[in-house]
PDB file of N, CA and C in Angstrom:
ATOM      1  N   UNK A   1     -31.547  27.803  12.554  1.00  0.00           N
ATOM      2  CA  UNK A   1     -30.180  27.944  12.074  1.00  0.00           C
ATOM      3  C   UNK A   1     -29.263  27.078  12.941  1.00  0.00           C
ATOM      4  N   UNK A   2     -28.218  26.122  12.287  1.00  0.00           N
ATOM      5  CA  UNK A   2     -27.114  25.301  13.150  1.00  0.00           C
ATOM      6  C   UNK A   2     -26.133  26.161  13.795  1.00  0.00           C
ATOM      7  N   UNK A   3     -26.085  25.821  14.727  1.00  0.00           N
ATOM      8  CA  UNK A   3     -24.899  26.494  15.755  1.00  0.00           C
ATOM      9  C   UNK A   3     -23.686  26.513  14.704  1.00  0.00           C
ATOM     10  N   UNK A   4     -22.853  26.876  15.080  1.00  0.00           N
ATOM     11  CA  UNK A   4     -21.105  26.958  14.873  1.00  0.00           C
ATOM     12  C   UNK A   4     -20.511  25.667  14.814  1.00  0.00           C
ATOM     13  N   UNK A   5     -20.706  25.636  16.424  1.00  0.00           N
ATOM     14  CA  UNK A   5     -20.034  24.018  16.705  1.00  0.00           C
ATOM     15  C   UNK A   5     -21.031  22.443  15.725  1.00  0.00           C
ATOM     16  N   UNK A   6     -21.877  22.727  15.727  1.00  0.00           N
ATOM     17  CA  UNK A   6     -22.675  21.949  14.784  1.00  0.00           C
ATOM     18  C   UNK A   6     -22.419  21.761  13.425  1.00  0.00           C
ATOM     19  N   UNK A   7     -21.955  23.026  12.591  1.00  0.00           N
ATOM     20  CA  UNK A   7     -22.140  23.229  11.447  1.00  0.00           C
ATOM     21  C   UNK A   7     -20.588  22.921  11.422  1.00  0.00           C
ATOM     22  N   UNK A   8     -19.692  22.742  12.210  1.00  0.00           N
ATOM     23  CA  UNK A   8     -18.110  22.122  12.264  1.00  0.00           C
ATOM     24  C   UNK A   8     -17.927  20.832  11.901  1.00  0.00           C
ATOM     25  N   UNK A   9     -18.964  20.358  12.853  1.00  0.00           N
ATOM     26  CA  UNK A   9     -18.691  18.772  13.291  1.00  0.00           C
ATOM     27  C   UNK A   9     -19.084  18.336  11.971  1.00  0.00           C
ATOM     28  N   UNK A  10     -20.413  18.876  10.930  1.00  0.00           N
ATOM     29  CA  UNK A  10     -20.707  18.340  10.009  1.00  0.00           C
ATOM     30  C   UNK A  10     -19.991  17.954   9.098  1.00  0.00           C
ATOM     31  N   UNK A  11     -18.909  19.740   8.527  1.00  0.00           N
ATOM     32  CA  UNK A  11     -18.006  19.708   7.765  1.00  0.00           C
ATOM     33  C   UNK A  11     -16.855  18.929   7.644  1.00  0.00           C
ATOM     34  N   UNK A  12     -16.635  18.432   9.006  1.00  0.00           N
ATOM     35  CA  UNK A  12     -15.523  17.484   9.693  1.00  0.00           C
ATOM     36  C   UNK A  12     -15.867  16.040   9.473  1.00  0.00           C
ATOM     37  N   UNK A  13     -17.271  15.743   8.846  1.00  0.00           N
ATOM     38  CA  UNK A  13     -17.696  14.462   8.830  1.00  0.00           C
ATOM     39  C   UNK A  13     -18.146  14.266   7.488  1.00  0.00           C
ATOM     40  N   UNK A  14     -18.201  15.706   7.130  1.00  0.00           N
ATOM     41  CA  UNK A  14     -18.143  15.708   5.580  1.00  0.00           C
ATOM     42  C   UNK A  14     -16.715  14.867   4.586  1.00  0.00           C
ATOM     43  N   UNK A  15     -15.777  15.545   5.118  1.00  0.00           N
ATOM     44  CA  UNK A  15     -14.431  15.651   4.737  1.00  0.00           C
ATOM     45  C   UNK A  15     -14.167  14.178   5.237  1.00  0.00           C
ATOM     46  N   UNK A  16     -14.306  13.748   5.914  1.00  0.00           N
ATOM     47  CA  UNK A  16     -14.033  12.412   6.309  1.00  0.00           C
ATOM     48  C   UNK A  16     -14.373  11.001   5.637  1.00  0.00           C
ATOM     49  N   UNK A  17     -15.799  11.612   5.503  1.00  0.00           N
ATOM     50  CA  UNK A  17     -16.026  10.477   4.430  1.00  0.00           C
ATOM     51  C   UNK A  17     -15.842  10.651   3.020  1.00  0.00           C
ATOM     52  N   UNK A  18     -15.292  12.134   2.215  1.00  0.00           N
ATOM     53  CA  UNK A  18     -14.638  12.071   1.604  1.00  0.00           C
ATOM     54  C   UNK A  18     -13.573  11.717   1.218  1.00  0.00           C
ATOM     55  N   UNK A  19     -12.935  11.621   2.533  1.00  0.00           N
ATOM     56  CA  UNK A  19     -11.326  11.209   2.855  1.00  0.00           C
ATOM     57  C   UNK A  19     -11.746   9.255   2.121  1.00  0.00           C
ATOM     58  N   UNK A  20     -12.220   9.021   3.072  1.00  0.00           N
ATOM     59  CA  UNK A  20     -12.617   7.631   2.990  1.00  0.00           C
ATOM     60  C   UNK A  20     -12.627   7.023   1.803  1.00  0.00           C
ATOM     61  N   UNK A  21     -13.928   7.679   0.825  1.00  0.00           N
ATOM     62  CA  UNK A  21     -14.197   7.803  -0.646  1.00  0.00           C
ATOM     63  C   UNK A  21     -13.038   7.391  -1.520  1.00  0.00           C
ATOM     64  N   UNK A  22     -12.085   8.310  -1.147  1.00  0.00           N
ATOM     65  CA  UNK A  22     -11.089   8.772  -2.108  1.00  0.00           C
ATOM     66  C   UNK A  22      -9.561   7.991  -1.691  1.00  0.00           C
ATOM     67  N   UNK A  23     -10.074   7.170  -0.622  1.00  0.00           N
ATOM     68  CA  UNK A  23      -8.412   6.442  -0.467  1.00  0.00           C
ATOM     69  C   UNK A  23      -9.150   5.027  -0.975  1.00  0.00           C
ATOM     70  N   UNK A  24     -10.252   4.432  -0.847  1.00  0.00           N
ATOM     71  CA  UNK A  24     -11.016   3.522  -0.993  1.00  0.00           C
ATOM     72  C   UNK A  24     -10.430   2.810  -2.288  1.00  0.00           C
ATOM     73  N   UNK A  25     -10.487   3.712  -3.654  1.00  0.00           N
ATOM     74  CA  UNK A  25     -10.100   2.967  -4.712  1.00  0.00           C
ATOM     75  C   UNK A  25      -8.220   2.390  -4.758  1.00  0.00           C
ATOM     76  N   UNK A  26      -7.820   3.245  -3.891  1.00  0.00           N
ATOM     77  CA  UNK A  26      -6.073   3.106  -3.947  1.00  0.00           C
ATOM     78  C   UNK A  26      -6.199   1.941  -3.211  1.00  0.00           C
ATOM     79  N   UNK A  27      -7.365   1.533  -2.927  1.00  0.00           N
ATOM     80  CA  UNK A  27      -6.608   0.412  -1.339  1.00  0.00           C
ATOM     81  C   UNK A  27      -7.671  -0.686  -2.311  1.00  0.00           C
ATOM     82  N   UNK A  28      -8.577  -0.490  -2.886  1.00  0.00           N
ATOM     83  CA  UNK A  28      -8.860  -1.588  -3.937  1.00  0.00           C
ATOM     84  C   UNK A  28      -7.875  -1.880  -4.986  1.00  0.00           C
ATOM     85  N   UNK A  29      -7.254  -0.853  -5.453  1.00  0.00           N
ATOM     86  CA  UNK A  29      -6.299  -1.379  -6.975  1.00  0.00           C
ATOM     87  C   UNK A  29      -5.388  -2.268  -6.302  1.00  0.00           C
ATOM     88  N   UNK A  30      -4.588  -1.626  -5.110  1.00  0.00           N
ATOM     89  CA  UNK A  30      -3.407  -2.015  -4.499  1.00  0.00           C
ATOM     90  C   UNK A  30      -4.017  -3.683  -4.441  1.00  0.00           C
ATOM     91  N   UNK A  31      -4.790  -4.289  -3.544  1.00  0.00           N
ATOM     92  CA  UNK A  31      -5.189  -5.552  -3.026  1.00  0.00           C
ATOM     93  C   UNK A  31      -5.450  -6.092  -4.727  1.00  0.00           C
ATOM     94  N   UNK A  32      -6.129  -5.361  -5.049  1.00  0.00           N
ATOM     95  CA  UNK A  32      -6.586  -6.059  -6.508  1.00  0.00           C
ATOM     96  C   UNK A  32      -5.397  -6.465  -7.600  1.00  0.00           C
ATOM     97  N   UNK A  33      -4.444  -5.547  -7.749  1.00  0.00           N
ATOM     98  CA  UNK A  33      -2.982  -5.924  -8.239  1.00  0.00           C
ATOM     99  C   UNK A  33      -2.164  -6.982  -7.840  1.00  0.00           C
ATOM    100  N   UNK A  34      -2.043  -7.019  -6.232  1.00  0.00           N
ATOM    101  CA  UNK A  34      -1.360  -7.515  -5.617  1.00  0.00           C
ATOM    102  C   UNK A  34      -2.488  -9.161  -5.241  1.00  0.00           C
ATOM    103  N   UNK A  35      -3.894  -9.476  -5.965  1.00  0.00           N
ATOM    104  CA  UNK A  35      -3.770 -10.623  -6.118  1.00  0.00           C
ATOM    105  C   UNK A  35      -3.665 -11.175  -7.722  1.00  0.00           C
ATOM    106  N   UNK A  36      -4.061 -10.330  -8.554  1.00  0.00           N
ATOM    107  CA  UNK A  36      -3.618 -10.327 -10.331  1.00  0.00           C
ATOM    108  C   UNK A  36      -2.020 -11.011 -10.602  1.00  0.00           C
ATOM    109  N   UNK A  37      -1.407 -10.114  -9.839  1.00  0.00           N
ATOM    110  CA  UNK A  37      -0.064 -10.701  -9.796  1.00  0.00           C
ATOM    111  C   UNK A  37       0.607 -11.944  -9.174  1.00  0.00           C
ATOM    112  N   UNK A  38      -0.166 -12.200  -8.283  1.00  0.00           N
ATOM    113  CA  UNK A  38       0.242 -13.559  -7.585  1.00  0.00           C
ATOM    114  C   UNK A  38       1.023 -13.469  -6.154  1.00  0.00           C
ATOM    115  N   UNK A  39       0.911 -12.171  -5.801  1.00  0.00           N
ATOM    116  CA  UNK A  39       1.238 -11.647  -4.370  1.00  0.00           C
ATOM    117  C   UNK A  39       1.267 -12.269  -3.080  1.00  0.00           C
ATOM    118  N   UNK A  40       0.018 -12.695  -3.062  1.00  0.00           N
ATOM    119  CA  UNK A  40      -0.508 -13.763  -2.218  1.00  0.00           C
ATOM    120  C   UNK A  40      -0.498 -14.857  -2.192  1.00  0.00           C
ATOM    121  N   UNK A  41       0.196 -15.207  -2.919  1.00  0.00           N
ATOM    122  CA  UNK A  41       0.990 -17.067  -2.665  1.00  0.00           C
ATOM    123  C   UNK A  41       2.131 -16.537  -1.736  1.00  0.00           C
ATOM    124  N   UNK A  42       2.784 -15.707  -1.990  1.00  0.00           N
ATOM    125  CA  UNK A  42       3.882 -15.384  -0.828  1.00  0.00           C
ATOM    126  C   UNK A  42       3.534 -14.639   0.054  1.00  0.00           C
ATOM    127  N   UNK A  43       2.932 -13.592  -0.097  1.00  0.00           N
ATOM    128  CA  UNK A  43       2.856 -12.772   1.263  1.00  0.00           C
ATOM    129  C   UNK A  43       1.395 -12.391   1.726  1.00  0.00           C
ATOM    130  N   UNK A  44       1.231 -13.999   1.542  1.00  0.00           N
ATOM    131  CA  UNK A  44      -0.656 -13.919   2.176  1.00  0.00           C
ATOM    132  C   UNK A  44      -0.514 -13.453   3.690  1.00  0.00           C
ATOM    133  N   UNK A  45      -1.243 -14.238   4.832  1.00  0.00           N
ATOM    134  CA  UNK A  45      -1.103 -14.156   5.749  1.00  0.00           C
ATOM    135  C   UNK A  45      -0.364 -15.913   6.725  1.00  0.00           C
ATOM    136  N   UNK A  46      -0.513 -16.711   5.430  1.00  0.00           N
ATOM    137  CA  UNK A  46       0.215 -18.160   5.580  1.00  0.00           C
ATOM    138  C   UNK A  46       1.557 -17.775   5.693  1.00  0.00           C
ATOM    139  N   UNK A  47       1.973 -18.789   6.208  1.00  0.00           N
ATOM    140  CA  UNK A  47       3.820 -18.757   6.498  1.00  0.00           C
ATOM    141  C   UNK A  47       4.163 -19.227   4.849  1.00  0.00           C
ATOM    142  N   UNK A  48       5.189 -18.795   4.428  1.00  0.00           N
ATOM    143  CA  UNK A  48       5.499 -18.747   3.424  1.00  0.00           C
ATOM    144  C   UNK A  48       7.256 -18.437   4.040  1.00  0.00           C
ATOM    145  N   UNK A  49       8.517 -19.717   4.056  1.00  0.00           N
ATOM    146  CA  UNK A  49       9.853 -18.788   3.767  1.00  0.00           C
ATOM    147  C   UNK A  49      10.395 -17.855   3.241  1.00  0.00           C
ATOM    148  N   UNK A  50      10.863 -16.861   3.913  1.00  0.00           N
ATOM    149  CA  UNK A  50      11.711 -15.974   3.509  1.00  0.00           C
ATOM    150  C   UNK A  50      10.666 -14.653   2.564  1.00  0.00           C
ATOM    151  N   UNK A  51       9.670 -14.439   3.121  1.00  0.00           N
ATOM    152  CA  UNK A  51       8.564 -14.146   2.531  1.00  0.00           C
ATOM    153  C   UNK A  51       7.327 -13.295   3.340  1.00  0.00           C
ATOM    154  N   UNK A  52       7.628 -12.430   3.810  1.00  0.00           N
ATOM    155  CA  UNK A  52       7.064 -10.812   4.793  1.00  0.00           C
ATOM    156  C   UNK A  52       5.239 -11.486   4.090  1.00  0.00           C
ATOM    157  N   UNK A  53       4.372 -11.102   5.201  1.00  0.00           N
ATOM    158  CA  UNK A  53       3.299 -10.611   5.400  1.00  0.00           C
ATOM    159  C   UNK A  53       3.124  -9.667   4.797  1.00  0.00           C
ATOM    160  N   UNK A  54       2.125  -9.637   4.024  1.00  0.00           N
ATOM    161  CA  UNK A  54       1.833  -7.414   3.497  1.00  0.00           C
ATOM    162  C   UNK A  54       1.257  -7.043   4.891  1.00  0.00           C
ATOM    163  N   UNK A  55       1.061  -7.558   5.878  1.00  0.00           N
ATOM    164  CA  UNK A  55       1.067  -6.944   7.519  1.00  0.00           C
ATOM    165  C   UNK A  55       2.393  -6.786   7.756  1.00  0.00           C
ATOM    166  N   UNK A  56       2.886  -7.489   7.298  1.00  0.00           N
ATOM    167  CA  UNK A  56       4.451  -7.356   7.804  1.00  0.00           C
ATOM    168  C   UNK A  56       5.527  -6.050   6.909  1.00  0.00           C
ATOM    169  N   UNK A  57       5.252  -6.362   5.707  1.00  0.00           N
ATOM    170  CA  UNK A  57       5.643  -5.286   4.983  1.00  0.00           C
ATOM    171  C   UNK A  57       4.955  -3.839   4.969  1.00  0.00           C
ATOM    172  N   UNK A  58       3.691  -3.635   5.459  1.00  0.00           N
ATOM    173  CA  UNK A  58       2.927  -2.206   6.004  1.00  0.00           C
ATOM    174  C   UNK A  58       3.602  -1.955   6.768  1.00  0.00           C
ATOM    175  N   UNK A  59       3.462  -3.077   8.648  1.00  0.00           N
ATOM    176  CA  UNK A  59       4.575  -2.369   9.467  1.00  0.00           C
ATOM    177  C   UNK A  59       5.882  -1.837   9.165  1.00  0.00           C
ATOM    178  N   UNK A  60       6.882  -2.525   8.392  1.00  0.00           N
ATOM    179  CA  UNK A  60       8.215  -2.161   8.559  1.00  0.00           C
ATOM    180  C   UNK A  60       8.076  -0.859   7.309  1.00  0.00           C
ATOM    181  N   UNK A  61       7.171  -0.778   6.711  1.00  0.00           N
ATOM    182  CA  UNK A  61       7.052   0.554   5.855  1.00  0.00           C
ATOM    183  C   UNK A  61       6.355   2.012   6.692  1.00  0.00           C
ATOM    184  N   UNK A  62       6.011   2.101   7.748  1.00  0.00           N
ATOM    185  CA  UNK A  62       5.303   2.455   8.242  1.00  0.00           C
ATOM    186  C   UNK A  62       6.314   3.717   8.452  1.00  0.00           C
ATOM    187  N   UNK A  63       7.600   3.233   8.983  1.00  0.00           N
ATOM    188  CA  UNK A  63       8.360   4.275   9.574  1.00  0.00           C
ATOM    189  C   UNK A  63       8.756   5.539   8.336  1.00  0.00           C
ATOM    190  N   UNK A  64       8.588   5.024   7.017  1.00  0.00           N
ATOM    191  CA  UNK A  64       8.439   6.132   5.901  1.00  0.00           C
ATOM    192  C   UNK A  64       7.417   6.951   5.496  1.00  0.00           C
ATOM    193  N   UNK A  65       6.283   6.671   5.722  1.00  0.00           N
ATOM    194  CA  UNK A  65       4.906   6.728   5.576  1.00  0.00           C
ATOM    195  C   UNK A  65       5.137   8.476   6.080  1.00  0.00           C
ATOM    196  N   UNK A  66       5.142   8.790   4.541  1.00  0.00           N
ATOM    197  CA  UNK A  66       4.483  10.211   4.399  1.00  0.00           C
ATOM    198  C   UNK A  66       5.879  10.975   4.287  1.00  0.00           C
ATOM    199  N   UNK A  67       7.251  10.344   4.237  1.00  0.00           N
ATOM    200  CA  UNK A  67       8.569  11.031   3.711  1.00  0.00           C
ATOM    201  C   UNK A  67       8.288  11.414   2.001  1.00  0.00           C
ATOM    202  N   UNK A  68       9.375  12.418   1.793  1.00  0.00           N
ATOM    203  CA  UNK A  68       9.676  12.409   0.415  1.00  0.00           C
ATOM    204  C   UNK A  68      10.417  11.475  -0.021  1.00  0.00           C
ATOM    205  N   UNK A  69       9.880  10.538  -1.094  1.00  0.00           N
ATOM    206  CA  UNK A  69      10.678   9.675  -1.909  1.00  0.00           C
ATOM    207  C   UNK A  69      10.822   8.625  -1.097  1.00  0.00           C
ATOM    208  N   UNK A  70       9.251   8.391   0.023  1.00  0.00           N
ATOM    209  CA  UNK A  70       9.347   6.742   0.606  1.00  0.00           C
ATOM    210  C   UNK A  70       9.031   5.793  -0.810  1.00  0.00           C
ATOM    211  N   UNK A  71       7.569   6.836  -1.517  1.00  0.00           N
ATOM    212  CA  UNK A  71       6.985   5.239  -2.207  1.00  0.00           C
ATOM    213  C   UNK A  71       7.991   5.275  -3.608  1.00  0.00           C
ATOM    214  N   UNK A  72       9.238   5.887  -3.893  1.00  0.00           N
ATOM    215  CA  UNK A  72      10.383   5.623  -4.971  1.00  0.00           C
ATOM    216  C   UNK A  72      11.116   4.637  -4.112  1.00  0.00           C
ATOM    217  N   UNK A  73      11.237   5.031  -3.078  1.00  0.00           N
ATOM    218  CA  UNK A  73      12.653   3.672  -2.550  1.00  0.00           C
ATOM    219  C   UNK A  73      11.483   2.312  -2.860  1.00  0.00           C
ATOM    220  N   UNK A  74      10.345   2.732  -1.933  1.00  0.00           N
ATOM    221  CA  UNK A  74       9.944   0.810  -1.662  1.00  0.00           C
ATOM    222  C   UNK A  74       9.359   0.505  -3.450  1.00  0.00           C
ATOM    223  N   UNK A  75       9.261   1.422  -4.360  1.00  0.00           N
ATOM    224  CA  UNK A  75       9.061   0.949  -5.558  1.00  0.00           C
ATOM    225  C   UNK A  75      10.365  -0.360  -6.193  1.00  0.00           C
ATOM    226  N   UNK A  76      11.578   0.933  -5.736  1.00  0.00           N
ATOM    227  CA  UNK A  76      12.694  -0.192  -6.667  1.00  0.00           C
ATOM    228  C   UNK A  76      12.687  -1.160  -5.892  1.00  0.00           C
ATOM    229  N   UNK A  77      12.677  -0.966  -4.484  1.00  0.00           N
ATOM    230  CA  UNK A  77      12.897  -1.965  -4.040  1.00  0.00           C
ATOM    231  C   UNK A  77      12.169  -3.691  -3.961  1.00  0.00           C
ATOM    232  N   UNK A  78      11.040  -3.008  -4.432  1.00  0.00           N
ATOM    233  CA  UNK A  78      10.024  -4.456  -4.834  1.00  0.00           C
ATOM    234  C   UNK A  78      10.934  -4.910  -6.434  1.00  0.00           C
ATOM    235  N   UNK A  79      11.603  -4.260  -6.956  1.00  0.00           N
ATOM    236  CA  UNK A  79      11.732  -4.139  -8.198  1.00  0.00           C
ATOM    237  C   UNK A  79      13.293  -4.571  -8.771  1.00  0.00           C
ATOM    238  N   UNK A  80      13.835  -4.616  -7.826  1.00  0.00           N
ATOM    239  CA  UNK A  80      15.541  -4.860  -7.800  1.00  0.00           C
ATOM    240  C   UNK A  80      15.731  -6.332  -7.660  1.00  0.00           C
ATOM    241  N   UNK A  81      16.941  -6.683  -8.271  1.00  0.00           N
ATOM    242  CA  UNK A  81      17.474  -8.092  -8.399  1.00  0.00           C
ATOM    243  C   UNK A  81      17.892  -8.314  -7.261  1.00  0.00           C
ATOM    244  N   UNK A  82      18.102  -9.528  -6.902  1.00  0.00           N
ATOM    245  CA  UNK A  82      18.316 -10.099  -5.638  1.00  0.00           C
ATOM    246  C   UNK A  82      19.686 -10.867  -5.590  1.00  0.00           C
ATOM    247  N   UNK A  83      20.328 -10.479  -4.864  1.00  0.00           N
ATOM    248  CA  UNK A  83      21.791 -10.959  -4.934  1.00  0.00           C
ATOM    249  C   UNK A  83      21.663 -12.506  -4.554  1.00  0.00           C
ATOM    250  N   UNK A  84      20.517 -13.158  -4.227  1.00  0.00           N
ATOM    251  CA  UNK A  84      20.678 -14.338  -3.564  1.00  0.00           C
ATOM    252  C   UNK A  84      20.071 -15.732  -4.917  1.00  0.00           C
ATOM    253  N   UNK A  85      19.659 -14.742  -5.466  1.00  0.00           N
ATOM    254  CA  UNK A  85      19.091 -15.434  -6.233  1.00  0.00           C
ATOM    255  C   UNK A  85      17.385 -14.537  -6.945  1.00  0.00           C
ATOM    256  N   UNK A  86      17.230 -14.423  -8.168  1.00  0.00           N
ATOM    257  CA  UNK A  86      15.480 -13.638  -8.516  1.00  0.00           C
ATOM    258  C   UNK A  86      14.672 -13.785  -8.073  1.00  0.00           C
ATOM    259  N   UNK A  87      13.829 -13.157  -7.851  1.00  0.00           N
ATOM    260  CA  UNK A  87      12.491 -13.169  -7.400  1.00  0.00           C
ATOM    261  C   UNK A  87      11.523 -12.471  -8.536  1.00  0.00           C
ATOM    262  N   UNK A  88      11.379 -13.566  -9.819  1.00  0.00           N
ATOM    263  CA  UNK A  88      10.878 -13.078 -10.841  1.00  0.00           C
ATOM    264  C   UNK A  88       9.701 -12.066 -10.603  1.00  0.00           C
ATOM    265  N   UNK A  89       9.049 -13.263 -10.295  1.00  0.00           N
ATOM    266  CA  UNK A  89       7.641 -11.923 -10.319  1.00  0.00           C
ATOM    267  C   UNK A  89       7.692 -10.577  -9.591  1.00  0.00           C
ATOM    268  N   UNK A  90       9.007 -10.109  -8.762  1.00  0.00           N
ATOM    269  CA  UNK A  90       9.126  -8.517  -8.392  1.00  0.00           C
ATOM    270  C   UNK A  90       9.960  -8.361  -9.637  1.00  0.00           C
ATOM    271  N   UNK A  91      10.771  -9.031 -10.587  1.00  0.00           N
ATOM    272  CA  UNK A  91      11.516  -8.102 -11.277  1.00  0.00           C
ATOM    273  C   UNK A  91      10.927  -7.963 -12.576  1.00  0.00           C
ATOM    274  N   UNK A  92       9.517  -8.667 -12.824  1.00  0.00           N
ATOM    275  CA  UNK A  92       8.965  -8.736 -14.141  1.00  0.00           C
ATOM    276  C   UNK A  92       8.054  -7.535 -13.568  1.00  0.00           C
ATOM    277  N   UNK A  93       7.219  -6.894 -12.609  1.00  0.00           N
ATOM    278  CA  UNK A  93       6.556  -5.612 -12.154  1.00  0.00           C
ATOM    279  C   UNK A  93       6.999  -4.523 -12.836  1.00  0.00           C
ATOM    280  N   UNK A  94       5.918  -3.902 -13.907  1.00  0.00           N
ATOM    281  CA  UNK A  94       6.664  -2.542 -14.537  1.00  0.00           C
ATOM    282  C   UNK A  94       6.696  -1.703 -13.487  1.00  0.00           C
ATOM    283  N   UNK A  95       6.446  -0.114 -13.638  1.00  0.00           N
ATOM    284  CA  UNK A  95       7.182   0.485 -12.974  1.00  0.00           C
ATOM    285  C   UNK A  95       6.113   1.150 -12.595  1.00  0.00           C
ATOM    286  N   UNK A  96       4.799   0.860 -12.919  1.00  0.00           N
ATOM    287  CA  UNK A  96       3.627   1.505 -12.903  1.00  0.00           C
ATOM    288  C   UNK A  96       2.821   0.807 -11.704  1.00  0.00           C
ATOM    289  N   UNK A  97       2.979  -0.519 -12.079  1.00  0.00           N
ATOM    290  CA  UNK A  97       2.340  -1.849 -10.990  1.00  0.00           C
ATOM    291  C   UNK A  97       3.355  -1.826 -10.049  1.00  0.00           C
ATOM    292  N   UNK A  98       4.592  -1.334  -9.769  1.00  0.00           N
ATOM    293  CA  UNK A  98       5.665  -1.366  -8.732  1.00  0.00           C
ATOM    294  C   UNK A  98       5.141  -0.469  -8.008  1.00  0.00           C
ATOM    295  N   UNK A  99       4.586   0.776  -8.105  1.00  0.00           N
ATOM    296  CA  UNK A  99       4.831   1.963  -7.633  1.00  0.00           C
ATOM    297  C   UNK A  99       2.951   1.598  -7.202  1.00  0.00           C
ATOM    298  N   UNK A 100       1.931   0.920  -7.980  1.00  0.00           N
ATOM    299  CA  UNK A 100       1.131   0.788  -7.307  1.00  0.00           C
ATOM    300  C   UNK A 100       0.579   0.256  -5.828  1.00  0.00           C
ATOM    301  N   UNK A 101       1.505  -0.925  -5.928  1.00  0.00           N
ATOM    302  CA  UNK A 101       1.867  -2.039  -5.018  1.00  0.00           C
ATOM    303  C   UNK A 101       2.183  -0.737  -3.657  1.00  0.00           C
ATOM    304  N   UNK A 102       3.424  -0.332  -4.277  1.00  0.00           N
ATOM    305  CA  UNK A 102       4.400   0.738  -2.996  1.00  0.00           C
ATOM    306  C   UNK A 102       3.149   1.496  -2.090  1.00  0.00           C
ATOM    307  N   UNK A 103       2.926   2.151  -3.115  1.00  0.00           N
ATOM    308  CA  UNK A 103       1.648   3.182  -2.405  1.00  0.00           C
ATOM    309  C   UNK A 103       0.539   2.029  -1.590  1.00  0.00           C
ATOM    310  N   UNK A 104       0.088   1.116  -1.682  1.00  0.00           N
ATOM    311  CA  UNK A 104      -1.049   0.413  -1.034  1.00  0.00           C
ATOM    312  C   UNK A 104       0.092   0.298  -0.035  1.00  0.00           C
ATOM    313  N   UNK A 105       0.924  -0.412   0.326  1.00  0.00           N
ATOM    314  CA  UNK A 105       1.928  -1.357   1.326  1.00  0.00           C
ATOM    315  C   UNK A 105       1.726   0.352   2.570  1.00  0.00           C
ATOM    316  N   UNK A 106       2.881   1.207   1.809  1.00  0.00           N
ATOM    317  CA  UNK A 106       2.934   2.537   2.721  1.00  0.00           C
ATOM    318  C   UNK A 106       1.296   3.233   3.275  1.00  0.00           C
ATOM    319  N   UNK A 107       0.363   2.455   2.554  1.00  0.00           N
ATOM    320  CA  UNK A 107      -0.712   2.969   3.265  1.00  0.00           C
ATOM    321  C   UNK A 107      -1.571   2.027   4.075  1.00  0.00           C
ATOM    322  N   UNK A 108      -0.552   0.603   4.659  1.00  0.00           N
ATOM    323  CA  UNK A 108      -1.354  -0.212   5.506  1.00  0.00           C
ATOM    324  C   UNK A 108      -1.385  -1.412   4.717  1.00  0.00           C
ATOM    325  N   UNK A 109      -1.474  -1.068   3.211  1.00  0.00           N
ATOM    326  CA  UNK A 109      -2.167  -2.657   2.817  1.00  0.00           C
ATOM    327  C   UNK A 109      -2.964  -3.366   3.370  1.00  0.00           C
ATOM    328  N   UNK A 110      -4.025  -2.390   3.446  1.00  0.00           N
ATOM    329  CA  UNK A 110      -5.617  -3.041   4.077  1.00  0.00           C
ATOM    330  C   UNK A 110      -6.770  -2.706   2.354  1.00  0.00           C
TER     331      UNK A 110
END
């Protein structure tokens, strides 16, 4: 028969790689969207003007990560007109592929 502490650690490694399992496809759609769309001409890891890293946009999302109503703000906000001038391809993003994008970024965008 497994000890206590044994039969913990299992359950704990159970759950983990369930954890794993189950964020796995969010962090495939996210990357997978975000090259469908053309994401990565701007915010590859190349310098690109005026134009965040999705390393760069994970970090500065980071500080929301896990608020109520982070992944609604960074949705519109991929999604809103730009006073400086459009940034078509965020304002052509329905609201479905906006909010997909949001959720990968707030979870690392790895």
């Amino acid at each position: 028969m497994a000890s206590a502490p044994r039969t913990a650690a299992r359950t704990a490694l159970r759950t983990l790689c369930l954890l794993a399992l189950a964020a796995s496809p969010l962090a495939q759609a996210g990357s997978s969207l975000a090259l469908d769309k053309g994401c990565y001409g701007c915010h590859g890891n190349a310098f690109h003007p005026n134009a965040p890293s999705f390393e760069q946009l994970a970090d500065r999302s980071a500080k929301r990560r896990g608020e109520a109503g982070a992944e609604d703000h960074l949705m519109n906000e991929l999604r809103k007109p730009r006073p400086l001038g459009p940034i078509g391809p965020h304002e052509q993003l329905s609201e479905e592929s906006a909010r997909t994008l949001a959720r990968w970024i707030l979870d690392g965008a790895r």
